[in-house]
Protein backbone atom coordinates (compact mmCIF):
# COMPACT_ATOMS: atom_id res chain seq x y z
CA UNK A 1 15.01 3.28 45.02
CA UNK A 2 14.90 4.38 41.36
CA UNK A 3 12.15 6.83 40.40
CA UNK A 4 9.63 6.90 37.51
CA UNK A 5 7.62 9.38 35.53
CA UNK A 6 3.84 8.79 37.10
CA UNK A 7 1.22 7.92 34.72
CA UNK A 8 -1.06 10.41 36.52
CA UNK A 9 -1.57 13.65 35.63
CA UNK A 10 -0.11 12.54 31.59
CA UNK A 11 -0.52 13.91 28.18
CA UNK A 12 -3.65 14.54 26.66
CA UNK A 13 -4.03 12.73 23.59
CA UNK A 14 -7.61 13.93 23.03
CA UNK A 15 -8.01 15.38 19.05
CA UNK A 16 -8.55 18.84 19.25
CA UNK A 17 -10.22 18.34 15.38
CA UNK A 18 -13.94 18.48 16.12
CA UNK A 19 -16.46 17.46 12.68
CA UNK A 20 -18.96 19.93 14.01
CA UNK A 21 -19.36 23.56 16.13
CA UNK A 22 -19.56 22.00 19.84
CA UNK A 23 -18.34 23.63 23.28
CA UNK A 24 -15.29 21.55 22.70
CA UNK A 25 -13.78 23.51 20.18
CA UNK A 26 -15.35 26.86 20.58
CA UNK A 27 -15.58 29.47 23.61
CA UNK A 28 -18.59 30.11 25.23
CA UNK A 29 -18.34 31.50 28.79
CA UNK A 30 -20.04 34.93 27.99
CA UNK A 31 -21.77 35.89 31.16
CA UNK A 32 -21.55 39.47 31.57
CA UNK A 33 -24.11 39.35 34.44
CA UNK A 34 -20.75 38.94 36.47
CA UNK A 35 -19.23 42.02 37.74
CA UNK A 36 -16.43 40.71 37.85
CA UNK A 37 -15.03 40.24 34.44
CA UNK A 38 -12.05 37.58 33.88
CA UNK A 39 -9.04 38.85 32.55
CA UNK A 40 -8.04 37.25 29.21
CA UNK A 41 -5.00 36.42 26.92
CA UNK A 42 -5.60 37.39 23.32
CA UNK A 43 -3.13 34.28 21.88
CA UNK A 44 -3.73 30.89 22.34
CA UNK A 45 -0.72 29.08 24.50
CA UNK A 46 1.13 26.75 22.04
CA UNK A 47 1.01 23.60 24.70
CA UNK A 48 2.71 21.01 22.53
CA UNK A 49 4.83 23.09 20.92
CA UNK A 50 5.40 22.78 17.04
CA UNK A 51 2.50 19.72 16.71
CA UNK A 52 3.91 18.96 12.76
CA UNK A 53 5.76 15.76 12.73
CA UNK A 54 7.10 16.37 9.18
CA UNK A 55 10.35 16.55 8.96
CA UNK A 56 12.18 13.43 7.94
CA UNK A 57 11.35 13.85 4.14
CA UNK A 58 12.09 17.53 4.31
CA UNK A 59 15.44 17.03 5.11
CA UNK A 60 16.31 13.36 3.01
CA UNK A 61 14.46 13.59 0.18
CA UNK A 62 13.82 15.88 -3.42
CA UNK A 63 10.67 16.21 -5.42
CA UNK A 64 10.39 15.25 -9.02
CA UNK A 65 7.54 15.27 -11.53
CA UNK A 66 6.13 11.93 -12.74
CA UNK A 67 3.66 11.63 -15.65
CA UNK A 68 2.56 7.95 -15.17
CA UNK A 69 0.33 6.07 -13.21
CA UNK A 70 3.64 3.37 -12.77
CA UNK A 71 6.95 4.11 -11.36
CA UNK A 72 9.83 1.99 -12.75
CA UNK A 73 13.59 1.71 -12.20
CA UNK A 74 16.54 -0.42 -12.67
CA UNK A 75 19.01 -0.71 -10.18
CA UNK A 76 22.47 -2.25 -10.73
CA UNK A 77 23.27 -6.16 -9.31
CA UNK A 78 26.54 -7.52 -8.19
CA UNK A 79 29.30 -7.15 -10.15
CA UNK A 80 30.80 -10.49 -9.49
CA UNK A 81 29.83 -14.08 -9.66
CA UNK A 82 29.10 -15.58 -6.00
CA UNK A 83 27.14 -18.60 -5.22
CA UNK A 84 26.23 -20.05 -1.56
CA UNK A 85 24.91 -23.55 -0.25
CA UNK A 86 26.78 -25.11 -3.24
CA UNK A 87 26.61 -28.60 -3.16
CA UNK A 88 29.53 -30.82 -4.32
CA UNK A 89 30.40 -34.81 -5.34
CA UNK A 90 34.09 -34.93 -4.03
CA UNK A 91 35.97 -36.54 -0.98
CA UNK A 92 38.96 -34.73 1.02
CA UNK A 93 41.87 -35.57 -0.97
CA UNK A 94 40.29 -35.51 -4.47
CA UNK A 95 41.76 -33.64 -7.48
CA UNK A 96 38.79 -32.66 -8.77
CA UNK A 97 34.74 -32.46 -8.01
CA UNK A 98 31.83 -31.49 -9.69
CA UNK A 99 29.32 -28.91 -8.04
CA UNK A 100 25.82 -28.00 -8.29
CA UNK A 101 24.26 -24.72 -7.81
CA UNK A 102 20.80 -24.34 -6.30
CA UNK A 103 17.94 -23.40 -8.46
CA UNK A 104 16.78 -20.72 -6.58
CA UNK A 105 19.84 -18.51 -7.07
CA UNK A 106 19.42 -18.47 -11.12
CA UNK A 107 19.06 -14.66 -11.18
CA UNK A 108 18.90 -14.96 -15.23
CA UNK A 109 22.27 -12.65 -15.92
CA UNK A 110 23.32 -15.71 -18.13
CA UNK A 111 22.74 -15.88 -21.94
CA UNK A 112 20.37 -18.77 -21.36
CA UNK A 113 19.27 -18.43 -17.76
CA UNK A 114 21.42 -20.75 -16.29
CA UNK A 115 24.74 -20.44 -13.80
CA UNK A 116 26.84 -17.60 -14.42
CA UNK A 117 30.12 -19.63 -14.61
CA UNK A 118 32.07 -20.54 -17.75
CA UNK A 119 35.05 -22.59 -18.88
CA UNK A 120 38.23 -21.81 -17.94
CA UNK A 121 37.41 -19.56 -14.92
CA UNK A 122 38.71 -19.94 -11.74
CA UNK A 123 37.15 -20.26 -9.10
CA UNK A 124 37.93 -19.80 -4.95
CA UNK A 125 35.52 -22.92 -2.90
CA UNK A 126 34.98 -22.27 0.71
CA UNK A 127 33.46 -24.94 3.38
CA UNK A 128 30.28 -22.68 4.99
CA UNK A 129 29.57 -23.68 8.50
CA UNK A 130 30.47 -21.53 11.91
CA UNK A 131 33.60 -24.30 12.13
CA UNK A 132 34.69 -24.38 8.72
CA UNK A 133 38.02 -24.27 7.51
CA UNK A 134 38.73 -25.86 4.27
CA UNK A 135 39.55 -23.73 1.55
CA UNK A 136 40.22 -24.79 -1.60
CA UNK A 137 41.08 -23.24 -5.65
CA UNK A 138 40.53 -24.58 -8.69
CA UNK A 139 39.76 -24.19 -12.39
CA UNK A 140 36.61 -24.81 -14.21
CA UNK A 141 36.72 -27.61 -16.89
CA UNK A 142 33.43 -27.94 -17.81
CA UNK A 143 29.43 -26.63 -17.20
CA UNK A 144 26.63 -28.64 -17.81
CA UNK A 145 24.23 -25.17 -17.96
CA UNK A 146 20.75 -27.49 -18.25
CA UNK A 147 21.67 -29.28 -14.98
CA UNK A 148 23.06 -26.20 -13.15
CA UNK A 149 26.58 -28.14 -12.24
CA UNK A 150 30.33 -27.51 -12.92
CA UNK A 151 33.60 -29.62 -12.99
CA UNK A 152 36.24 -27.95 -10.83
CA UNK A 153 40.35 -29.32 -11.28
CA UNK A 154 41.78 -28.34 -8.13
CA UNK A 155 45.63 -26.33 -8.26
CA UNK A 156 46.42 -27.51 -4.44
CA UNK A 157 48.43 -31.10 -4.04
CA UNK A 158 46.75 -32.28 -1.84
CA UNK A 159 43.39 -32.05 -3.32
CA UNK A 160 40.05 -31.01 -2.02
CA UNK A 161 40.13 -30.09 1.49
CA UNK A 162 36.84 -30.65 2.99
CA UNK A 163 34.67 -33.04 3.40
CA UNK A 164 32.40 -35.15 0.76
CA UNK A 165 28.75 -33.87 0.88
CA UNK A 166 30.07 -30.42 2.61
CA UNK A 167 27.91 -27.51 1.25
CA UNK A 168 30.29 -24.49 0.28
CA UNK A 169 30.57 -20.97 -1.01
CA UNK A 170 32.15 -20.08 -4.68
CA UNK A 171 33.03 -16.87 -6.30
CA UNK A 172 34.69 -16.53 -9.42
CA UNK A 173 37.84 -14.65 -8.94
CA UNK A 174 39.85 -14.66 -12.60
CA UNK A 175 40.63 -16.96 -15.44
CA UNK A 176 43.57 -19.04 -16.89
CA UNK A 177 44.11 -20.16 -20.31
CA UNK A 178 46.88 -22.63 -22.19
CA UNK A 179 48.14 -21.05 -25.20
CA UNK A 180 47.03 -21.38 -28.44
CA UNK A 181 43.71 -21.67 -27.59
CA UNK A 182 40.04 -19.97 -28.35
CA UNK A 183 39.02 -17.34 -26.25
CA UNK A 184 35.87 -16.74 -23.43
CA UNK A 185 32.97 -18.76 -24.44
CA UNK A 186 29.80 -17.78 -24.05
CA UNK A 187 28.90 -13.91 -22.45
CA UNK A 188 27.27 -12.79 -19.62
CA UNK A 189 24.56 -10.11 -19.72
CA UNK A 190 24.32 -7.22 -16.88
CA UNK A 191 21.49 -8.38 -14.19
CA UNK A 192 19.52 -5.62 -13.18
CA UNK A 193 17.24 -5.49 -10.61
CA UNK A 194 14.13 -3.89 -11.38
CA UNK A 195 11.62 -2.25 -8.82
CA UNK A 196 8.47 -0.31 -9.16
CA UNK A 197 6.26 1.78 -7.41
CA UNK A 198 2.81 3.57 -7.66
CA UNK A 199 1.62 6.52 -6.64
CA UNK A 200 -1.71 7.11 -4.34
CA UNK A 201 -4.37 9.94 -4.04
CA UNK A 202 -4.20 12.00 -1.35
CA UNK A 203 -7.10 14.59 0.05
CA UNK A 204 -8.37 16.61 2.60
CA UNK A 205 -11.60 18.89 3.25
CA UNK A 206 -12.52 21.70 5.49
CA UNK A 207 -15.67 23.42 5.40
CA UNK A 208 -17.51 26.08 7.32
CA UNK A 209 -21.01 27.43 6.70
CA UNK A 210 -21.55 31.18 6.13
CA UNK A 211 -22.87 32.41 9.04
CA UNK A 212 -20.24 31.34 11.41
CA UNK A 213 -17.37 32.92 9.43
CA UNK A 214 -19.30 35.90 9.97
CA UNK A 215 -19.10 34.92 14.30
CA UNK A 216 -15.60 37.03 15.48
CA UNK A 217 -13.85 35.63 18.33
CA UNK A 218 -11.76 37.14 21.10
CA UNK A 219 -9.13 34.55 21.48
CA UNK A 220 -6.26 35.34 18.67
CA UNK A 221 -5.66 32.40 16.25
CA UNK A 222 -2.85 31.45 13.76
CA UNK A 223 -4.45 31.33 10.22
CA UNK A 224 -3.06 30.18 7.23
CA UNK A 225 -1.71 33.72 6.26
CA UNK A 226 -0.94 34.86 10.06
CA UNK A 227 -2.78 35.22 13.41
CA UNK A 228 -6.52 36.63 12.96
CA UNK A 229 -9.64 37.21 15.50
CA UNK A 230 -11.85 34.45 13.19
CA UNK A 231 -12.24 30.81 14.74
CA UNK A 232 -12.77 29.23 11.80
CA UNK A 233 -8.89 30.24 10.62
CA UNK A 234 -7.60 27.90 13.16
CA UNK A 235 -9.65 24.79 12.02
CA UNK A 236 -8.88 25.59 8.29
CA UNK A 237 -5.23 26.50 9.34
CA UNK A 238 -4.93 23.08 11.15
CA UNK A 239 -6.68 21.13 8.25
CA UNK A 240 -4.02 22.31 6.06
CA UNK A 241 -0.89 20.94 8.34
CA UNK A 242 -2.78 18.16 8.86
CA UNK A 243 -3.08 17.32 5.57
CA UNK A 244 1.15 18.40 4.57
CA UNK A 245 2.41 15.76 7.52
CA UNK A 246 -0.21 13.08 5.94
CA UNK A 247 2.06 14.13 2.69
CA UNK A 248 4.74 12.87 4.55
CA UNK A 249 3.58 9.91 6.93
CA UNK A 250 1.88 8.49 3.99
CA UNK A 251 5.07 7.89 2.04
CA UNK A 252 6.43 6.44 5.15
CA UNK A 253 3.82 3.43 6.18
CA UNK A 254 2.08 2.95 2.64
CA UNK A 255 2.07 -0.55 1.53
CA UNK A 256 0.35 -2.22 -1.88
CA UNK A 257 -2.78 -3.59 -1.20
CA UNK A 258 -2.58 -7.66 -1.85
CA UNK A 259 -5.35 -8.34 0.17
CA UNK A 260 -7.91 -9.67 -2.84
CA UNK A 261 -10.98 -11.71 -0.42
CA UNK A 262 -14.02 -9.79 -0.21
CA UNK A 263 -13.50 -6.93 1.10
CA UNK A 264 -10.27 -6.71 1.01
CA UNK A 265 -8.76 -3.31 -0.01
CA UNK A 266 -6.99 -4.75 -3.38
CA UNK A 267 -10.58 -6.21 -4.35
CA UNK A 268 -12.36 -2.61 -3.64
CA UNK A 269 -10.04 -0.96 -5.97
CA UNK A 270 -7.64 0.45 -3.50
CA UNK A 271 -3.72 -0.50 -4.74
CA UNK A 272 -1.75 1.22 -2.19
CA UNK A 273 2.08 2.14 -2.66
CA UNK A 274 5.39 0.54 -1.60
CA UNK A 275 6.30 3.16 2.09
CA UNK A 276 9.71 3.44 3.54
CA UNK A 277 9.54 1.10 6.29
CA UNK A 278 7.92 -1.77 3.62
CA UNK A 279 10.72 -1.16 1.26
CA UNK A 280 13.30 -1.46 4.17
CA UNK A 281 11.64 -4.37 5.76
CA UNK A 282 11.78 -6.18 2.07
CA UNK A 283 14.55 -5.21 0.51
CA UNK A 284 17.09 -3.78 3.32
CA UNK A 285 18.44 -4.34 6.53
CA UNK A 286 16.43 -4.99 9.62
CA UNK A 287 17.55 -4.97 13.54
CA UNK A 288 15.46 -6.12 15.90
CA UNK A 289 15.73 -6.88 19.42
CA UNK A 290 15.74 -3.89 20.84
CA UNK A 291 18.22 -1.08 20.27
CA UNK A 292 21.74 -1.51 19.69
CA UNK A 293 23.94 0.17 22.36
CA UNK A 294 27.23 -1.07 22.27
CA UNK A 295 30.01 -1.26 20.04
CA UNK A 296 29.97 -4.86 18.96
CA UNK A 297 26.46 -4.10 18.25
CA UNK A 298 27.83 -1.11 15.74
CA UNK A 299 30.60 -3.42 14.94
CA UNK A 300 27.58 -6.28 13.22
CA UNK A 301 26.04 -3.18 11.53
CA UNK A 302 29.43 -1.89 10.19
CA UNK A 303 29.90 -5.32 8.72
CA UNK A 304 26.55 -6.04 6.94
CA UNK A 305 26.77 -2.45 5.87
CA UNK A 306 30.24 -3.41 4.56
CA UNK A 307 28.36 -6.25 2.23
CA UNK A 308 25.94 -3.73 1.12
CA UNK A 309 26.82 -0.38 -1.06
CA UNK A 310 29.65 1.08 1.55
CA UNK A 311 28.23 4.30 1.48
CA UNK A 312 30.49 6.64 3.89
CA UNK A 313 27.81 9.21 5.27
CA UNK A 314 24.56 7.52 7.17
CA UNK A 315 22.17 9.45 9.35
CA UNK A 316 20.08 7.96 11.69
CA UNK A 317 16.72 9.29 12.45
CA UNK A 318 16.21 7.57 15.88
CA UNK A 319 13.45 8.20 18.74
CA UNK A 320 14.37 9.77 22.11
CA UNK A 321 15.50 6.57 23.76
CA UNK A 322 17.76 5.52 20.54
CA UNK A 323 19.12 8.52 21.42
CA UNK A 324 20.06 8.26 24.87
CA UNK A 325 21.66 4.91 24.12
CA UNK A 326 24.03 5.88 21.74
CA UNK A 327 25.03 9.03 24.29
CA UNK A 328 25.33 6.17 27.01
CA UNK A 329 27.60 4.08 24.57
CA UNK A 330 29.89 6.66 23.58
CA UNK A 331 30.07 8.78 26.91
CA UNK A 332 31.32 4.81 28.24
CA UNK A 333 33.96 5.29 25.83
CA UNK A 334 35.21 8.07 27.79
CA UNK A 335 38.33 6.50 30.63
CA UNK A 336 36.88 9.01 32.94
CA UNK A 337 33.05 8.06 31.94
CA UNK A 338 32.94 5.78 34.92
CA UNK A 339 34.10 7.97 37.41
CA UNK A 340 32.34 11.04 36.80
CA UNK A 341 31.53 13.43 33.70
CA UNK A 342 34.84 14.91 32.03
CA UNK A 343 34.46 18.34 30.57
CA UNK A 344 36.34 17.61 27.89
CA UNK A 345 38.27 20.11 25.48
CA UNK A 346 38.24 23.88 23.72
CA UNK A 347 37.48 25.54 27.21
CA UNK A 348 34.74 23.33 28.09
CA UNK A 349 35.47 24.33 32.10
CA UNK A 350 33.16 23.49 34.93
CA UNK A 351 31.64 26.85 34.78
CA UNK A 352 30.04 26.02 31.69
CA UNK A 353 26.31 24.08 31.08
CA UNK A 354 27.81 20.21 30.22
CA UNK A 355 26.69 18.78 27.31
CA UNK A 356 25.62 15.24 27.50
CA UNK A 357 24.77 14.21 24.01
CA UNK A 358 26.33 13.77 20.41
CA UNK A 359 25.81 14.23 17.41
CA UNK A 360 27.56 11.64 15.92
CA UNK A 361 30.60 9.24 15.27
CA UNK A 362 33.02 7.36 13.19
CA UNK A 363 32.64 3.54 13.16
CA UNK A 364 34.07 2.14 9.79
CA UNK A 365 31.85 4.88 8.04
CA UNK A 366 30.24 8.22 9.88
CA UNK A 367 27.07 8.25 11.33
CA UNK A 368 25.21 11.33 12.40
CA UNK A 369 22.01 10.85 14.46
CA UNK A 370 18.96 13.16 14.93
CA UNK A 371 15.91 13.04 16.91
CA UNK A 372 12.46 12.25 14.50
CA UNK A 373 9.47 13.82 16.18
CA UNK A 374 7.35 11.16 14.52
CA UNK A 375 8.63 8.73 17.08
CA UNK A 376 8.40 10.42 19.68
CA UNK A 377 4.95 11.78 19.39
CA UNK A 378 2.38 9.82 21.42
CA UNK A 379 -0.50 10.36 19.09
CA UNK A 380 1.38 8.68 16.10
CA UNK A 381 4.28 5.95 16.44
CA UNK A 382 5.64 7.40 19.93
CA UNK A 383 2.67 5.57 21.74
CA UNK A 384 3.12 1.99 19.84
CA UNK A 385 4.45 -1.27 21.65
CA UNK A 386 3.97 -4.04 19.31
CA UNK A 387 5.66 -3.32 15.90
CA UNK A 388 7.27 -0.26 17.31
CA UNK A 389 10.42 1.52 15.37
CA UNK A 390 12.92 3.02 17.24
CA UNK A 391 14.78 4.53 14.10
CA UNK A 392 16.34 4.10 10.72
CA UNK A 393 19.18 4.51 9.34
CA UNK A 394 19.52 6.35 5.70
CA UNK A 395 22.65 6.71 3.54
CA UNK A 396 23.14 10.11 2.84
CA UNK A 397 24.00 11.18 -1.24
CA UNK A 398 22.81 10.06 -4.58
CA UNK A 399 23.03 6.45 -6.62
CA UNK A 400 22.64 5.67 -10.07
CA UNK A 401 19.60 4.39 -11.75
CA UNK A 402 18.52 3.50 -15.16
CA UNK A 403 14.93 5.71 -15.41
CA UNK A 404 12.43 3.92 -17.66
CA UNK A 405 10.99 7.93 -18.73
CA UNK A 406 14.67 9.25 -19.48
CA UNK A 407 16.06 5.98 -21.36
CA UNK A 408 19.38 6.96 -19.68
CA UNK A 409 21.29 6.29 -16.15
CA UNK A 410 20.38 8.98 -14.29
CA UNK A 411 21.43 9.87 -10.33
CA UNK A 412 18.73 10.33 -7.70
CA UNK A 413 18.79 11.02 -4.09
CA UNK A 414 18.08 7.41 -2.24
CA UNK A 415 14.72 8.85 -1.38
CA UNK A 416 13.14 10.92 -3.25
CA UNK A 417 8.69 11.72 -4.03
CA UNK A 418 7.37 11.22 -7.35
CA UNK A 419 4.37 13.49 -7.85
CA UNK A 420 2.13 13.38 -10.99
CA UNK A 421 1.96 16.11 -13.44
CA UNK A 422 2.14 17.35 -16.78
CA UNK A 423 1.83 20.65 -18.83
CA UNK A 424 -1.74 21.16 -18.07
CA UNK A 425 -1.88 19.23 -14.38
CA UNK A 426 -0.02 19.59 -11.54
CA UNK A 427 -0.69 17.09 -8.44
CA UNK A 428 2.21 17.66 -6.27
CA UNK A 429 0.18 19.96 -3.95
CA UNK A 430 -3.44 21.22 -4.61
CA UNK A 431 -5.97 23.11 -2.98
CA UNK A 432 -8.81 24.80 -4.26
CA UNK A 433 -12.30 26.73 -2.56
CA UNK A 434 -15.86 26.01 -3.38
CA UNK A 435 -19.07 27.22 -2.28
CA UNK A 436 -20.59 30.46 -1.91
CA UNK A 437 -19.06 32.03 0.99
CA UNK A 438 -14.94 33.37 1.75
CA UNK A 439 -15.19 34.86 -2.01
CA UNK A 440 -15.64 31.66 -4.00
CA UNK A 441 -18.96 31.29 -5.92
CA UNK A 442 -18.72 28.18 -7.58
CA UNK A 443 -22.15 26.72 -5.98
CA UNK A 444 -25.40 27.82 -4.42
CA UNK A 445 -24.01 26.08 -1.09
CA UNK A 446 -23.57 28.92 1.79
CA UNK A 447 -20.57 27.58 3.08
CA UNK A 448 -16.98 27.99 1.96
CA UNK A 449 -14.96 24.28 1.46
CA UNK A 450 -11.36 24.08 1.35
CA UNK A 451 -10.40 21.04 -0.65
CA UNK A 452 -6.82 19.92 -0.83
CA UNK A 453 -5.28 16.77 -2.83
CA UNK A 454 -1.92 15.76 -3.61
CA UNK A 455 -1.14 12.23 -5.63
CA UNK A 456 2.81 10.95 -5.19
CA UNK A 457 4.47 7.99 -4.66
CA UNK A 458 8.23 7.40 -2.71
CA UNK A 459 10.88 5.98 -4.12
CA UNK A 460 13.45 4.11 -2.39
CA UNK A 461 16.35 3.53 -4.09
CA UNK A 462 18.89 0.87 -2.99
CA UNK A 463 17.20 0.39 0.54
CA UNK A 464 19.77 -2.71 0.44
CA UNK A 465 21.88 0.41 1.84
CA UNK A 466 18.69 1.39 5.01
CA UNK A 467 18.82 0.07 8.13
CA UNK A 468 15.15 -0.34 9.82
CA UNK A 469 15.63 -0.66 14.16
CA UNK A 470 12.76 -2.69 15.34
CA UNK A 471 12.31 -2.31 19.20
């Protein structure tokens, strides 16, 4: 029978942030009545290791300046002309038929806002359906732009080949013109997509009075410029990595605040900001269903990524059991996989510690995977069940945008923070002491605070190109 991790003893997810001086968070076992006198380490044991979680921006994304309380961008739409759920007037065996495009796909690229399909274009019908097969090509005689319909002359003898009242696809695919006559009527304007994002205010406080940075310890702490003998480092030392992976986990679950009823957060004056996993869960790709572990589940990726930007280079930041699946998927690739583990090549002998994992693989485009610690950690995501994320994919590179500040195309990483500043301000990171104690005199109050504040906003750019992996 199969064995299991016991729930019993676990890990501790008690904070180890206190608000005030209690015996929690300070040591105070100092009875020297006892003859016998413990014997003590100086440095604290790190338990949990490195207990930062940021690390996914770090690696993904750049910093630039913003001097607005708005972010705007334009991103490019599709080149060509493409139209779905068409409906259409004809029988099988007609030479011609006349087709109407839903409303809701006017994306306004015309002159006048209406169908982007003009006179004398031709045009390549297709029957939609999981059965379909007729397929037909024709040339467009004439557009009634008001009413959102076209005439279509088919080339084929035998006329149309589906259906009456079959809904189809159409994309334009040239033109064809008799001679001696006028050219292109009408024009079509470029239809860009534009997105925008704000930033949010971000702070943090420590304080400690004056007397008790004055108390000396005998337990050795890690301070913000090394390890010291003063408990109070540690708290203020912990406040501040606190508050640089809030820099980062903000940018990743933000969302605007729509919520206007009383009180809601929109209606107290609270407008939030647009995080990576909203943008990707609006205006990307989305698997759900737990984590995909096969081929033909790669294979479904590979062809909606295929229908997106193509970009060659993904990375997937995935939690531990993301990555054990896609190990277990391409280790099964192996002939010997089955049978036993193969050692594989360049002196990889038996003698040697096997390595079970990857780093990545080629399927229609290369994807590289590593581990995100914000997944994995049981006091953030690592401990969700409903709505949990098992990873996302990110295409690695730049794409072009038209910036609204520049007034010029301009290429950005995919994700990138905007941080507000100007000559006189800078908000990408600041921290600043007040009181009367720890060399700031700024007030009569005998305690030193340690304020920090930071006010940015993420940008994801063409997250039609992200993948999001719902468990």
């Amino acid at each position: 029978m199969a064995g299991s991790v016991q729930s019993v003893p676990g890990f501790n997810l008690q904070p180890s942030a206190e608000r005030v001086a209690l015996a929690t968070n300070y040591i105070t076992d100092f009875n020297f009545l006892n003859q016998y006198l413990p014997d003590t380490y100086e440095k604290e044991f790190e338990r949990y290791g490195d207990r930062s979680v940021a690390s996914f921006l770090r690696l993904v994304s750049a910093e630039l300046p913003s001097t607005s309380d708005l972010i705007k961008w334009t991103e490019q739409g599709r080149l060509h002309t493409k139209y779905v759920n068409v409906t259409q007037d004809g029988a099988a065996g007609d030479s011609n038929a006349t087709f109407t495009v839903p409303a809701a796909q006017l994306s306004g690229g015309f002159v006048n806002g209406g169908i982007a399909i003009r006179v004398g274009q031709t045009v390549l019908i297709s029957e939609e359906g999981v059965s379909a097969t007729g397929i037909n090509k024709g040339i467009v005689t004439a557009v009634d732009y008001a009413a959102r319909t076209f005439d279509v002359s088919y080339y084929e003898v035998g006329g149309q080949t589906f259906a009456a009242l079959t809904t189809v696809s159409v994309f334009v695919y040239g033109s064809e013109f008799k001679k001696g006559t006028l050219g292109m009527e009408n024009s079509l304007e470029s239809d860009g997509l534009i997105f925008e994002n704000s930033p949010i205010i971000i702070k943090d406080h420590y304080a400690v009075s004056g007397s008790d940075m004055a108390q000396i310890g005998w337990v050795e702490v890690e301070g913000d410029n090394g390890p010291g003998f003063l408990w109070y480092l540690k708290s203020q030392h912990e406040t501040r990595l606190r508050f640089e992976d809030y820099l980062e986990t903000a940018m990743i679950e933000a969302i605007p605040a729509l919520n206007v009823d009383a009180g809601g957060a929109k209606n107290l004056g609270y407008k939030g900001s647009e995080g990576l996993f909203d943008a990707i869960s609006k205006r990307g790709n989305v698997w759900s269903g737990g984590n995909p572990s096969t081929l033909d589940d790669f294979d479904s990726i590979v062809s909606r990524l295929d229908k997106q930007g193509a970009i060659e280079e993904n990375v997937i930041f995935l939690d531990r059991q993301f990555g054990f699946d896609i190990d277990d998927m391409l280790a099964a690739q192996n002939s010997y996989g089955s049978g036993g583990t193969s050692y594989g090549l360049f002196d990889n002998d038996e003698k040697m510690a096997l390595t079970l994992g990857f780093t990545g693989f080629r399927r229609g485009y290369d994807f590289y995977k590593s581990d995100w610690k914000y997944l994995n950690d049981p006091t953030m995501r690592g401990g969700l069940i409903g709505g949990a994320i098992s990873g996302v994919l990110v295409p690695a590179g730049t794409t072009t945008v038209y910036d609204n500040v520049l007034g010029k195309n301009a290429k950005r990483p995919f994700l990138h923070v905007r941080y507000r500043a100007s000559e006189t301000e800078d908000r990408k990171y600041k921290t600043w002491i007040t009181g009367s104690a720890g060399g700031a005199q700024t007030s009569s109050l005998d305690a030193m605070e340690v304020h920090f504040l930071s006010e940015r906003a993420l940008c994801t750019m063409g997250a039609n190109n992200f993948f999001l992996f719902e468990k």
